[in-house]
N, C-alpha and C. Protein backbone atom coordinates (compact mmCIF):
# COMPACT_ATOMS: atom_id res chain seq x y z
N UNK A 1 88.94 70.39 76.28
CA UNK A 1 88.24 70.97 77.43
C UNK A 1 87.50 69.85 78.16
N UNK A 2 87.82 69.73 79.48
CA UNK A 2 87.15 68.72 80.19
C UNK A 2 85.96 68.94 81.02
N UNK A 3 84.91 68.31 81.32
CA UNK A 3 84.12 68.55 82.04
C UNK A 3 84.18 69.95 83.21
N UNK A 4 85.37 69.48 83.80
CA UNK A 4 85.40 70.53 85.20
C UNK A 4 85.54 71.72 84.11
N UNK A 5 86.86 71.74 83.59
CA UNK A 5 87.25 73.04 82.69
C UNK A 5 85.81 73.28 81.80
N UNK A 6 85.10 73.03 82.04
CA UNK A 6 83.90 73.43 80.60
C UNK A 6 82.98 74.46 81.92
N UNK A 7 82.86 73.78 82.67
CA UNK A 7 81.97 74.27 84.08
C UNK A 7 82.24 75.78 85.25
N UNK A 8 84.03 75.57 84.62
CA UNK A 8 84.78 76.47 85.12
C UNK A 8 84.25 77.62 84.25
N UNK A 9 84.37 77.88 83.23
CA UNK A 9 84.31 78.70 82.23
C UNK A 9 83.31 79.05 81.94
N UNK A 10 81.92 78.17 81.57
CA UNK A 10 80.26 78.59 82.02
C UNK A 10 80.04 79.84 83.26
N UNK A 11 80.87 79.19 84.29
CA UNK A 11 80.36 79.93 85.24
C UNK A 11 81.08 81.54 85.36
N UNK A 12 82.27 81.54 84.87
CA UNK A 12 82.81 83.08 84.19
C UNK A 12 81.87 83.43 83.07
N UNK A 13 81.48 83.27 82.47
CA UNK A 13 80.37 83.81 81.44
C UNK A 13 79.43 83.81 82.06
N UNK A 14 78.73 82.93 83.20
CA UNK A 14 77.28 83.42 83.81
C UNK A 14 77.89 84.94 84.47
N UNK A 15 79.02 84.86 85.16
CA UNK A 15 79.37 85.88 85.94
C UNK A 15 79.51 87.13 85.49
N UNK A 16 79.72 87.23 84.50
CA UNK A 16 79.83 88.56 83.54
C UNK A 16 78.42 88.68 82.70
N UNK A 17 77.81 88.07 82.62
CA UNK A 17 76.40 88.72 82.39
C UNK A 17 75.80 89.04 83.49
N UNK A 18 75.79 88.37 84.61
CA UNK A 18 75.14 88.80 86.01
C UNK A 18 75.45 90.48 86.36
N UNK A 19 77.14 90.62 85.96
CA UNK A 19 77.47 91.69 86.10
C UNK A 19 76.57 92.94 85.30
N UNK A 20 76.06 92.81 83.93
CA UNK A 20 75.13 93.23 83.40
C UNK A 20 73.73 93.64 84.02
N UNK A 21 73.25 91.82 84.43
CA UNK A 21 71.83 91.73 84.81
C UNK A 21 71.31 92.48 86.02
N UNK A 22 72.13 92.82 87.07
CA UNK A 22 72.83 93.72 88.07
C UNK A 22 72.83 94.97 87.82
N UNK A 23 72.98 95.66 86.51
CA UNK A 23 73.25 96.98 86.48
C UNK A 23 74.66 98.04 86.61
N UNK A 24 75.39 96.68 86.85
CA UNK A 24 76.60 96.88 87.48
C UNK A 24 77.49 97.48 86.31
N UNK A 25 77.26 96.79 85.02
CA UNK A 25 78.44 97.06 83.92
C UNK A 25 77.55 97.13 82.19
N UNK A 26 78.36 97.70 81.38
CA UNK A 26 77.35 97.85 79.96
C UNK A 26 78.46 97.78 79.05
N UNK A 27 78.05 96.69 77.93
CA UNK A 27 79.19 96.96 76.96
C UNK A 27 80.47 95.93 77.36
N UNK A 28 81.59 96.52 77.04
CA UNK A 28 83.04 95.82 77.15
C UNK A 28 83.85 95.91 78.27
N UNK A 29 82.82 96.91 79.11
CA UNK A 29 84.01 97.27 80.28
C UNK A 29 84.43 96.64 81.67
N UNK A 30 83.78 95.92 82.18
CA UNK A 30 84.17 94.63 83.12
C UNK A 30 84.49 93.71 82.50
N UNK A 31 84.88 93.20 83.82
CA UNK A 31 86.03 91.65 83.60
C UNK A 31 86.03 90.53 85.10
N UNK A 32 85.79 89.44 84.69
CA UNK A 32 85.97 88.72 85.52
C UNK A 32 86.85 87.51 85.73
N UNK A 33 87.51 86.97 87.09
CA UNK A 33 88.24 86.27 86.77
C UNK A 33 88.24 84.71 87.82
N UNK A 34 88.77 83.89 87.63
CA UNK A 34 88.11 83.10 88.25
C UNK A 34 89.66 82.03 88.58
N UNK A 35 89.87 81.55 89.84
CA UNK A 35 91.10 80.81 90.16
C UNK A 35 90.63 79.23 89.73
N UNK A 36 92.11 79.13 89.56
CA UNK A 36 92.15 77.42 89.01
C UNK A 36 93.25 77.11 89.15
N UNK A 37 93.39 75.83 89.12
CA UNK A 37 94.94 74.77 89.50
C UNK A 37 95.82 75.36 88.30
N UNK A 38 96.72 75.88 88.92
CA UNK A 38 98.12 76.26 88.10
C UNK A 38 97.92 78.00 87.82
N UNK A 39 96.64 78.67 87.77
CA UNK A 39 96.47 80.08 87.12
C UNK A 39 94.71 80.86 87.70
N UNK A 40 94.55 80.86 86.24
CA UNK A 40 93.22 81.55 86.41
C UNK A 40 92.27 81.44 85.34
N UNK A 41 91.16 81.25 84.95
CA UNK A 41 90.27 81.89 83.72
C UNK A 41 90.22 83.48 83.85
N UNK A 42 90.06 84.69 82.47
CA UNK A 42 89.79 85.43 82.32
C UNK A 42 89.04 85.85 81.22
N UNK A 43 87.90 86.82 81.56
CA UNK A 43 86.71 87.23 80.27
C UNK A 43 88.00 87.42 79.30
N UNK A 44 87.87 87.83 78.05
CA UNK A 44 88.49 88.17 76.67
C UNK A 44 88.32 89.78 76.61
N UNK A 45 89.73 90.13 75.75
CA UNK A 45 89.54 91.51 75.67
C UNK A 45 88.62 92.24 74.83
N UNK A 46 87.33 92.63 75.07
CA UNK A 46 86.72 93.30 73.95
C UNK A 46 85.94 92.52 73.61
N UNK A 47 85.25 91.59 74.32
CA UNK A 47 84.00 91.02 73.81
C UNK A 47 82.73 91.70 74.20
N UNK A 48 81.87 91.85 73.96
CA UNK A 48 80.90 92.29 74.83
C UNK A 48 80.21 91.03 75.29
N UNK A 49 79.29 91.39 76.59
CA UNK A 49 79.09 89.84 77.37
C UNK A 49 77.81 88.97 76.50
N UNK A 50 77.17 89.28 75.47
CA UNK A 50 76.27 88.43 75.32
C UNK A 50 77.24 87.86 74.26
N UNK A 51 78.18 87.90 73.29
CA UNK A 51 78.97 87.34 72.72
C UNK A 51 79.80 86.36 73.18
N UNK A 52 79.87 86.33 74.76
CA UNK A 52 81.02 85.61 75.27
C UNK A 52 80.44 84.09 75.15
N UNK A 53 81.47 82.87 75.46
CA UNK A 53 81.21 81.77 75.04
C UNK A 53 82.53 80.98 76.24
N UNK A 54 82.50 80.19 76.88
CA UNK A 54 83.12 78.88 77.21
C UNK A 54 84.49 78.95 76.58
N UNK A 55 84.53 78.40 75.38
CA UNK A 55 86.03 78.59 74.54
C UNK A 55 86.86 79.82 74.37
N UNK A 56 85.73 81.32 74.57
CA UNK A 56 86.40 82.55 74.61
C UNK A 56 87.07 82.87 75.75
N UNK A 57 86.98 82.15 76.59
CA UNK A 57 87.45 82.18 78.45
C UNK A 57 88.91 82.03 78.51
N UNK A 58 89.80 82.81 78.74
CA UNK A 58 90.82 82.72 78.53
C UNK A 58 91.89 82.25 79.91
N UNK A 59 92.67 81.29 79.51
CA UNK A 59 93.37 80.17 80.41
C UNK A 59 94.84 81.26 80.94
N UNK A 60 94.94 81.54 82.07
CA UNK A 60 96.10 82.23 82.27
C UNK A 60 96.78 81.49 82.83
N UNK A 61 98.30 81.12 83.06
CA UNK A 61 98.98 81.07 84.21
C UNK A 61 99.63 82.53 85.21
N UNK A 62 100.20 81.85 86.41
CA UNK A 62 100.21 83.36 87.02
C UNK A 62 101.58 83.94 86.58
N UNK A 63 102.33 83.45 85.89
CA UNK A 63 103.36 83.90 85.33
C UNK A 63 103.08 85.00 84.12
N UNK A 64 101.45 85.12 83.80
CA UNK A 64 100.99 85.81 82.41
C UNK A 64 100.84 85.33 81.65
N UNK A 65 101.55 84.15 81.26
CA UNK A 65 101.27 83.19 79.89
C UNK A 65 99.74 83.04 79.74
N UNK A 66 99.41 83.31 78.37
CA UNK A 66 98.17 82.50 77.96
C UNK A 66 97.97 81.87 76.39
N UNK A 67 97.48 81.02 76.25
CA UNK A 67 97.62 80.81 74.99
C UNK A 67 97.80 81.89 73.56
N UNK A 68 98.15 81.31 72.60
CA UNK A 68 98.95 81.92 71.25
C UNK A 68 97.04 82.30 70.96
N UNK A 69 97.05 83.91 70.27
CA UNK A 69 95.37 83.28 69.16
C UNK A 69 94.64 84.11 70.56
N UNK A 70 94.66 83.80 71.80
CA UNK A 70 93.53 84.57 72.48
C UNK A 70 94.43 86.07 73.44
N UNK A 71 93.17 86.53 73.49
CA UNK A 71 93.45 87.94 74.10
C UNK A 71 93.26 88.08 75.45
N UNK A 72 93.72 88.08 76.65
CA UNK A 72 92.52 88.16 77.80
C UNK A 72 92.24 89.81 78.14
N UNK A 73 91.42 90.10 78.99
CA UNK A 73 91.16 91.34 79.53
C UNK A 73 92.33 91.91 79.66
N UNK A 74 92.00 93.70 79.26
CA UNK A 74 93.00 94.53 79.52
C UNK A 74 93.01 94.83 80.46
N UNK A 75 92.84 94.01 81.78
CA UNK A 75 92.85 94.66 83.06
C UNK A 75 93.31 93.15 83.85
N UNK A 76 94.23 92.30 83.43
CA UNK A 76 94.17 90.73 83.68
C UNK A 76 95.52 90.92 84.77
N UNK A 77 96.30 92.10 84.54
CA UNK A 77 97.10 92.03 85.30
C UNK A 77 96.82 92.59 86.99
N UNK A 78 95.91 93.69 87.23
CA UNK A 78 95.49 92.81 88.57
C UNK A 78 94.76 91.85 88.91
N UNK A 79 93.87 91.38 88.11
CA UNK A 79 93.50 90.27 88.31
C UNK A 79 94.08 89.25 88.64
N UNK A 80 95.19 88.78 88.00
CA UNK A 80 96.60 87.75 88.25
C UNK A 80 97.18 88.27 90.01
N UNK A 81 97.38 89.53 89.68
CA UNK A 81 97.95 90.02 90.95
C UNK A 81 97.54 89.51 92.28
N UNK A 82 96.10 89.80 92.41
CA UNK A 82 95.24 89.99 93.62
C UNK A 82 95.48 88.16 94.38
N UNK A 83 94.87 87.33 92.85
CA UNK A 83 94.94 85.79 93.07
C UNK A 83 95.97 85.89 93.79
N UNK A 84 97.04 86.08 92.75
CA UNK A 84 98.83 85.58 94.02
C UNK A 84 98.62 86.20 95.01
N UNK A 85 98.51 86.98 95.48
CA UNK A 85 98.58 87.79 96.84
C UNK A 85 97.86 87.63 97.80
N UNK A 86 96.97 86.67 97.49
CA UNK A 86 95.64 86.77 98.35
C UNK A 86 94.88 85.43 98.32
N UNK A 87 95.34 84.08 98.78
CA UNK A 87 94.88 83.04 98.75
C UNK A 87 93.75 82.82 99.00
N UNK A 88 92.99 83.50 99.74
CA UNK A 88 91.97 83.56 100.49
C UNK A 88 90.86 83.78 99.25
N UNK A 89 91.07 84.66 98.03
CA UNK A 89 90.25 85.06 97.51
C UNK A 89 89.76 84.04 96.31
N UNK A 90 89.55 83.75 95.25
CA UNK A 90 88.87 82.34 94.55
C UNK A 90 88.80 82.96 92.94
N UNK A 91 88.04 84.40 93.49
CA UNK A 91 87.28 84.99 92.36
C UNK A 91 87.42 86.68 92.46
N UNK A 92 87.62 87.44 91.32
CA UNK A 92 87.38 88.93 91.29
C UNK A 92 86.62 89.42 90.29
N UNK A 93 85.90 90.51 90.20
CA UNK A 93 84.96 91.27 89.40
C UNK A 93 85.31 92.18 89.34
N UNK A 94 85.67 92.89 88.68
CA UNK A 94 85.88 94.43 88.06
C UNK A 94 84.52 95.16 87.11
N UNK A 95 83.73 95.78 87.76
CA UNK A 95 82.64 96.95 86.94
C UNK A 95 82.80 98.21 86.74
N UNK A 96 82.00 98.73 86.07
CA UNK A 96 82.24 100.80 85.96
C UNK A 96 80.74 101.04 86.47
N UNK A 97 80.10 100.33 88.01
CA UNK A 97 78.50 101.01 88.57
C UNK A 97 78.86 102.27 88.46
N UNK A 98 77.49 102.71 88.00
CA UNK A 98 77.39 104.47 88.52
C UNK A 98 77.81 104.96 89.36
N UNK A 99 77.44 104.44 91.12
CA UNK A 99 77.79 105.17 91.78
C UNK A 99 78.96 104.87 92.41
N UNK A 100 79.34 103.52 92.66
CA UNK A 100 80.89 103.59 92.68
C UNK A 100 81.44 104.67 91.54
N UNK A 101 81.57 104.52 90.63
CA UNK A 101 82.62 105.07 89.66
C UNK A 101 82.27 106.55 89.90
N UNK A 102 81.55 106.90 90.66
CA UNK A 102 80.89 108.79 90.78
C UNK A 102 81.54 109.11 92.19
N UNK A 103 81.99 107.96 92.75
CA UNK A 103 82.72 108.14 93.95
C UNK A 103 84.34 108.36 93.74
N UNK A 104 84.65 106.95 92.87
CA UNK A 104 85.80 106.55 92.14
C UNK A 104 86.49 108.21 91.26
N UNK A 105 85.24 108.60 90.55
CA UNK A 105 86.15 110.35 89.86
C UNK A 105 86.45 111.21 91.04
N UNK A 106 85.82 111.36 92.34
CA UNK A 106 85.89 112.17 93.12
C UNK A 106 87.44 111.62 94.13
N UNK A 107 87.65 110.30 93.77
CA UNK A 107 88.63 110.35 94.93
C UNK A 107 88.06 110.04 96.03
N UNK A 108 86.87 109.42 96.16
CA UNK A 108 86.50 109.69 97.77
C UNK A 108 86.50 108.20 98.06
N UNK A 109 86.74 108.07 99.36
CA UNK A 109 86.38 106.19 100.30
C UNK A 109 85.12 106.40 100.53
N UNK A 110 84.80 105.09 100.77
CA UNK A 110 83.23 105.19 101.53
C UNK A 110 83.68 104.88 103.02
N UNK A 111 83.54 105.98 104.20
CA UNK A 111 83.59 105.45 105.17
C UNK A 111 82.31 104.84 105.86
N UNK A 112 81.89 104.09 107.33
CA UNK A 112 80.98 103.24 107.41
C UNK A 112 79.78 104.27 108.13
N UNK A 113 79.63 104.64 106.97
CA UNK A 113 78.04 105.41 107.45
C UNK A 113 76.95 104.17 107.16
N UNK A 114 77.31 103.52 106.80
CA UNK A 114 76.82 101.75 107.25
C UNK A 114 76.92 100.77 107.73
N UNK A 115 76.44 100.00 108.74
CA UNK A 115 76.90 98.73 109.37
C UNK A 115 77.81 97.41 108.33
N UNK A 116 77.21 97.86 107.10
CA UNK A 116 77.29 96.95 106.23
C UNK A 116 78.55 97.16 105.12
N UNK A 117 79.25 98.31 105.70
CA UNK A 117 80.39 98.45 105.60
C UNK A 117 81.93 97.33 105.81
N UNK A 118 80.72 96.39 106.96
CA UNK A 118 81.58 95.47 107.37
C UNK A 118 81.96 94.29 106.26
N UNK A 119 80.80 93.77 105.40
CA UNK A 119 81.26 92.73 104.84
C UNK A 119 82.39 93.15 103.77
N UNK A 120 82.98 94.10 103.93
CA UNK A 120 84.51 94.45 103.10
C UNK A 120 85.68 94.18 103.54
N UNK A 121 84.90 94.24 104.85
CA UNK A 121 86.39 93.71 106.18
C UNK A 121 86.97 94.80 107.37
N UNK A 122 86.20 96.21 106.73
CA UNK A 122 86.55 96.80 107.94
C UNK A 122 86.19 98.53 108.01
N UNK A 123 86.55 98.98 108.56
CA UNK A 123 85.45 100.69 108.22
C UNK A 123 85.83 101.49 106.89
N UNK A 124 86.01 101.17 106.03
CA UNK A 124 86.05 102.09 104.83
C UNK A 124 86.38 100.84 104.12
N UNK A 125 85.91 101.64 102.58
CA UNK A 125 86.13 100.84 101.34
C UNK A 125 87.40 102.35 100.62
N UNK A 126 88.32 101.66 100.70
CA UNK A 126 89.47 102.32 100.23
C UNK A 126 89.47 103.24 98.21
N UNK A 127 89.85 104.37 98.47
CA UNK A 127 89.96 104.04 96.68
C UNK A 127 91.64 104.51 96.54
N UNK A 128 91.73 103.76 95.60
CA UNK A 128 93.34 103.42 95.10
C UNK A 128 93.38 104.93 93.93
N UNK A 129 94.74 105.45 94.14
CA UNK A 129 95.05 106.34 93.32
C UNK A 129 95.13 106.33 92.14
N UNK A 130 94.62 107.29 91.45
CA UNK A 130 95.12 106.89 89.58
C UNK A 130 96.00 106.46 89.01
N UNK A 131 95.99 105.44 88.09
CA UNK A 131 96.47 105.03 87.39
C UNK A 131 96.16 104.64 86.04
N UNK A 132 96.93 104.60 84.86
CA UNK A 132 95.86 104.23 83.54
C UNK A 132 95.78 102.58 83.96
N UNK A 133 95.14 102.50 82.77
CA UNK A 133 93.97 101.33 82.84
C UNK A 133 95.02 100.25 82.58
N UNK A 134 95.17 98.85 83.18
CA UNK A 134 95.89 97.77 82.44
C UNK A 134 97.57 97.71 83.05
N UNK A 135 98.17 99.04 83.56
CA UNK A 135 99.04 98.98 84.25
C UNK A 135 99.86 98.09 85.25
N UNK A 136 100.88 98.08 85.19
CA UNK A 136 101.41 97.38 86.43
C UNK A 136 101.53 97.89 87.74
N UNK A 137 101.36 99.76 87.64
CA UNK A 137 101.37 100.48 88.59
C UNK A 137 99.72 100.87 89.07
N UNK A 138 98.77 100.56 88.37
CA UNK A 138 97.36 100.29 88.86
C UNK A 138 96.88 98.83 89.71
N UNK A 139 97.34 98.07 89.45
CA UNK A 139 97.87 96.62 89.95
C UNK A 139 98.51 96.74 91.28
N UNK A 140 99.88 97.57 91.51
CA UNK A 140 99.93 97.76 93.08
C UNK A 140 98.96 98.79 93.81
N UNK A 141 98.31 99.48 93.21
CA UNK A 141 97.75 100.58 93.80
C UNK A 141 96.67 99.81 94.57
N UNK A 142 95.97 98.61 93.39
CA UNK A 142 94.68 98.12 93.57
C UNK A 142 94.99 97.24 95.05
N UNK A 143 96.04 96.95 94.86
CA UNK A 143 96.68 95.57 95.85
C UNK A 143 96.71 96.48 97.52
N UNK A 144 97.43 97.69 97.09
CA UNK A 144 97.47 98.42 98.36
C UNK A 144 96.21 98.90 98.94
N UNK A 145 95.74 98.97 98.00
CA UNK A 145 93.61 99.86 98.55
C UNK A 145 93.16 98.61 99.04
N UNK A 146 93.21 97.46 98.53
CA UNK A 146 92.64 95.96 99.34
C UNK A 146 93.29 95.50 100.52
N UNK A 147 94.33 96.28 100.84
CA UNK A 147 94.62 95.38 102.11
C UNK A 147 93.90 95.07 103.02
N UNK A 148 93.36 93.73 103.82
CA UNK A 148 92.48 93.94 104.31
C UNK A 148 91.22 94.12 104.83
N UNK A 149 91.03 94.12 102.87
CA UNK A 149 89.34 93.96 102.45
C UNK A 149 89.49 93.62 101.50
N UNK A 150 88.19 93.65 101.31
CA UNK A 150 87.41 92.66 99.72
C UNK A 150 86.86 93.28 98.38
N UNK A 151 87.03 94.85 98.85
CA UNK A 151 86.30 95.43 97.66
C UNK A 151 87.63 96.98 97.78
N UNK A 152 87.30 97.73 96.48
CA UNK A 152 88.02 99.06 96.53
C UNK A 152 87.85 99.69 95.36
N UNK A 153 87.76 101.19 95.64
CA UNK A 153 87.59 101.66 94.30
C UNK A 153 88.55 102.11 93.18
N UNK A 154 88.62 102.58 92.20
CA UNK A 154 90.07 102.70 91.54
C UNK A 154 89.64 104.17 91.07
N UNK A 155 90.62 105.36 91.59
CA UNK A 155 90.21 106.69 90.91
C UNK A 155 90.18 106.71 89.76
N UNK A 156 88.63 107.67 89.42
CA UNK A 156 88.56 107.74 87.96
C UNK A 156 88.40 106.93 86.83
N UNK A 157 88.16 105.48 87.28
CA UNK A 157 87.95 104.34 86.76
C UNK A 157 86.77 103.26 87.26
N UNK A 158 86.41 102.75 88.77
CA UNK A 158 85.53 101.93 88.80
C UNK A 158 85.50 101.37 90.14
N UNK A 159 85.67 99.94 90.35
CA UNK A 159 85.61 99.16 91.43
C UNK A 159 86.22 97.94 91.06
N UNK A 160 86.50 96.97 92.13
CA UNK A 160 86.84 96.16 92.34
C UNK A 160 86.42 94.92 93.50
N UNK A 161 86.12 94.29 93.23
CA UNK A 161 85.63 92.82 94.52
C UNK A 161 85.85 91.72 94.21
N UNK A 162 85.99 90.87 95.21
CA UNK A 162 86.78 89.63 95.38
C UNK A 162 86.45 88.97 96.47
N UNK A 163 86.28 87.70 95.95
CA UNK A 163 85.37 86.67 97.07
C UNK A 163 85.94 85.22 96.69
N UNK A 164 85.46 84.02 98.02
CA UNK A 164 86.11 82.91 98.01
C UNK A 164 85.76 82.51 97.02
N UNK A 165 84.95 82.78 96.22
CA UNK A 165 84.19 81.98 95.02
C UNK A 165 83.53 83.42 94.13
N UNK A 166 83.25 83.03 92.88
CA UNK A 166 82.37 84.10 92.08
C UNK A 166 81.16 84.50 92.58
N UNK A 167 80.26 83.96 92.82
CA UNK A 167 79.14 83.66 93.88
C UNK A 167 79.07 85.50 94.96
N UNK A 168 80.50 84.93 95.66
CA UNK A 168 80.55 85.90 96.35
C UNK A 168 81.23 87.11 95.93
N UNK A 169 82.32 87.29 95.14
CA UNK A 169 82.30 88.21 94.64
C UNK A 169 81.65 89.24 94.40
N UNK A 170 80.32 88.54 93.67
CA UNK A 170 79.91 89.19 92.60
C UNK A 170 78.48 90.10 93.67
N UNK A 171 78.54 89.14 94.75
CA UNK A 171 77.39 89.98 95.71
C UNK A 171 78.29 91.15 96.44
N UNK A 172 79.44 91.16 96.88
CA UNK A 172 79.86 92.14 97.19
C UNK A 172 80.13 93.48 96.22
N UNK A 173 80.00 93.13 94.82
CA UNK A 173 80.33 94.21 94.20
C UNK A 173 78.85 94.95 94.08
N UNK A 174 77.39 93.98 94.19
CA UNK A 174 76.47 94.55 94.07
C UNK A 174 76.01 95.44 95.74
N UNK A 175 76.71 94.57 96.92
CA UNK A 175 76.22 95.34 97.78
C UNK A 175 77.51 96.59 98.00
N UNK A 176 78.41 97.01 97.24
CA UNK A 176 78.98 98.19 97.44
C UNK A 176 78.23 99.13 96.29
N UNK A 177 77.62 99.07 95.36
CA UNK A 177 76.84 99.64 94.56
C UNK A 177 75.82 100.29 95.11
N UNK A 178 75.18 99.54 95.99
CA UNK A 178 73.86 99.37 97.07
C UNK A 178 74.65 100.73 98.00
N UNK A 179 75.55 100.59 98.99
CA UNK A 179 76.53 101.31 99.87
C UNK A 179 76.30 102.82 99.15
N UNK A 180 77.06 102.72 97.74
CA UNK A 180 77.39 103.89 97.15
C UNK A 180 76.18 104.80 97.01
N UNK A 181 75.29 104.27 96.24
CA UNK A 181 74.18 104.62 96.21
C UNK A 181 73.74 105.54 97.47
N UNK A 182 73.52 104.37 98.54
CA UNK A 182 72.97 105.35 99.37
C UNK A 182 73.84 106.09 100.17
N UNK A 183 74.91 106.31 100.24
CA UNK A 183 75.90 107.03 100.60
C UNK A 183 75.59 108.05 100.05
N UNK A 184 75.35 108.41 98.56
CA UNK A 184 75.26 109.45 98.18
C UNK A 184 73.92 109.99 97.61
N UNK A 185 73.01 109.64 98.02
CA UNK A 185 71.59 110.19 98.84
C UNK A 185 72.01 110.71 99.89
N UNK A 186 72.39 110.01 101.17
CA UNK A 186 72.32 110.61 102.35
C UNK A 186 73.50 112.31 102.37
N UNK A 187 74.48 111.93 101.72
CA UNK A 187 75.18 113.44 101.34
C UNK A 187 74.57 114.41 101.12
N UNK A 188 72.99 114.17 100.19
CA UNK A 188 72.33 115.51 99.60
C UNK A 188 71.61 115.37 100.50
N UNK A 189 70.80 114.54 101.31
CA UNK A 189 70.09 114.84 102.16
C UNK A 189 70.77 115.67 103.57
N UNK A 190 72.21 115.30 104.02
CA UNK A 190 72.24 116.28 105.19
C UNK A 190 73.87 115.50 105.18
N UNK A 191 74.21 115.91 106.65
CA UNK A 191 75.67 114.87 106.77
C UNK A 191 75.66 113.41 107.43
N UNK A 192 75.72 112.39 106.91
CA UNK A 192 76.04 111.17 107.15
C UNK A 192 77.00 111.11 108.70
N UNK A 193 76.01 110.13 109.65
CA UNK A 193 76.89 109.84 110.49
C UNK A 193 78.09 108.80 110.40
N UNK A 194 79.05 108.85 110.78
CA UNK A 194 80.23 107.44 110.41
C UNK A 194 80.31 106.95 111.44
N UNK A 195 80.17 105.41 111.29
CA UNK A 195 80.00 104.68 112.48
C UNK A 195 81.75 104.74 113.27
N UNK A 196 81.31 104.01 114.68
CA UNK A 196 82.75 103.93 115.06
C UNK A 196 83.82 102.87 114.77
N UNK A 197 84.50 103.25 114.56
CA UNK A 197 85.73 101.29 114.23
C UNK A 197 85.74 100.45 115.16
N UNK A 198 85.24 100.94 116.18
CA UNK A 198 85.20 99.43 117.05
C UNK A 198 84.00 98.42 116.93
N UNK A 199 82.44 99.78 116.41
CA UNK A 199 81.22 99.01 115.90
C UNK A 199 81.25 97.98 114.72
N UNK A 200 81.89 98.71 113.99
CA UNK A 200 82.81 98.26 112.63
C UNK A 200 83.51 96.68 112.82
N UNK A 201 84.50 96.94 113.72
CA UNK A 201 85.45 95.59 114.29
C UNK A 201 84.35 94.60 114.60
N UNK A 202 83.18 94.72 115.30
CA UNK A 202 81.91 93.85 116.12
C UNK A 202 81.36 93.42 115.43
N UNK A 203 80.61 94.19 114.32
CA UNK A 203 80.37 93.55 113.13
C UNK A 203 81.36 92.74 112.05
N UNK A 204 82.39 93.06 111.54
CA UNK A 204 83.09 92.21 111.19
C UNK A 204 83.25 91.18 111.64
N UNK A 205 82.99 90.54 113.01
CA UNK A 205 83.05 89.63 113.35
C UNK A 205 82.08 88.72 113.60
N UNK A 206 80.65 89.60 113.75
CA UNK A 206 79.44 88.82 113.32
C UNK A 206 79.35 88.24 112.17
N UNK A 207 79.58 89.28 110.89
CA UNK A 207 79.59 88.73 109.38
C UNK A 207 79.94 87.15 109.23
N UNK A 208 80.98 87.10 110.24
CA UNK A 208 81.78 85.76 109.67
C UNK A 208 80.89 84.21 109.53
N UNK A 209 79.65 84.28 110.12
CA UNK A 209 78.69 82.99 110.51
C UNK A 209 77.59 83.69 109.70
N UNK A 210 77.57 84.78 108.78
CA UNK A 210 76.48 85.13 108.61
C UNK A 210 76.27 84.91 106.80
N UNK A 211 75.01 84.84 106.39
CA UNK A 211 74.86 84.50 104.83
C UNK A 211 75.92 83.76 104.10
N UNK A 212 76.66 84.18 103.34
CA UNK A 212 77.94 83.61 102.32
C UNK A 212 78.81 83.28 102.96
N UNK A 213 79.24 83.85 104.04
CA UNK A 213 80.23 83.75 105.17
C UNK A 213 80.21 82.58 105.89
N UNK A 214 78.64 82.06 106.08
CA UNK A 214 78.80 80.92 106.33
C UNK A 214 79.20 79.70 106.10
N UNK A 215 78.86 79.82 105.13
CA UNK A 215 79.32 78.36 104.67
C UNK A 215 80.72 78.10 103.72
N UNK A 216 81.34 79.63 104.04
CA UNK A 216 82.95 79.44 103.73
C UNK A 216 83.12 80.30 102.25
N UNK A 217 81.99 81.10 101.75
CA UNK A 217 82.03 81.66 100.67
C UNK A 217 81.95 82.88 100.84
């Protein structure tokens, strides 16, 4: 393990406890993954995150190969997926938040009863149809709910986000948590207005110079 590769892998283990420290995930059930020359790093299957370690970080190529002896996440195959498909992206996070995943059983999108709808990429955060967990057919579903954007939910299962770097990722999965949340306050409180797609489009295009966006993350 070389310097970079040691640094690479630190920072997937900071990332999956953040996911914790966040509120976002408990236990074994997120996963994070992180791009690299030739593949990817991925958390391990079934660790829980204060156990995780540098050497437990598991080395993928995008072909699936990973070393003999380690396990990666049971969810590595969209993870692999998204990378190939999506150059743009660096890094993905997979959590089970409350209120995503309370959205995620219902089947429902978040449409933009928030401005801030935008940093996903565009007026709704999509949720992808059921599928079991680890699938190859949850993998296109996930791929088809992202077109487009950066985050999506998976019925009956959770969320998903993806950013140029972990960094960012990992803030988009907390500000769709944030979204969900109050999305579903404002439901019990009365009916949510939905913004228009062209407000939507205006903002998306502000985002781009704005916080993380700026500086290319």
């Amino acid at each position: 393990m070389d310097g970079d590769d040691r640094v690479a892998r630190e920072s997937v283990v900071a990332a999956a406890r953040a996911l914790d420290a966040a509120g976002l995930n408990r236990g074994t059930s997120g996963n994070v993954s992180l791009r690299v020359p030739g593949g990817l790093l991925v958390t391990p299957s079934g660790v829980p995150t204060e156990r995780l370690s540098p050497e437990g970080i598991v080395r993928m190529g995008l072909d699936g190969s990973y070393p003999a002896g380690q396990k990666p996440s049971s969810e590595w195959r969209f993870h692999r997926d998204i990378l190939a498909a999506r150059p743009e992206f660096g890094a993905v996070v997979h959590a089970h938040p409350v209120h995503c995943t309370a959205f995620a059983m219902c089947g429902r999108e978040i449409p933009a009863v928030h401005y801030m709808i935008a940093a996903f990429g565009g007026p709704s955060v999509r949720c992808a149809p059921y599928a079991p967990y680890g699938t190859e057919a949850l993998s296109r579903l996930a791929l088809a709910a992202l077109a487009d954007r950066s985050a999506c939910l998976l019925a009956n299962h959770g969320m998903i986000a993806a950013g140029a770097s972990l960094e960012k990722a990992l803030w988009l999965a907390v500000e769709l948590e944030t979204l969900c949340r109050q999305y579903a306050v404002a439901l019990q409180v009365g009916t949510p207005r939905v913004l228009p797609d062209a407000e939507i489009r205006a903002t998306v295009e502000r985002f781009r110079g704005y916080g993380l966006n700026a500086s290319g993350t």
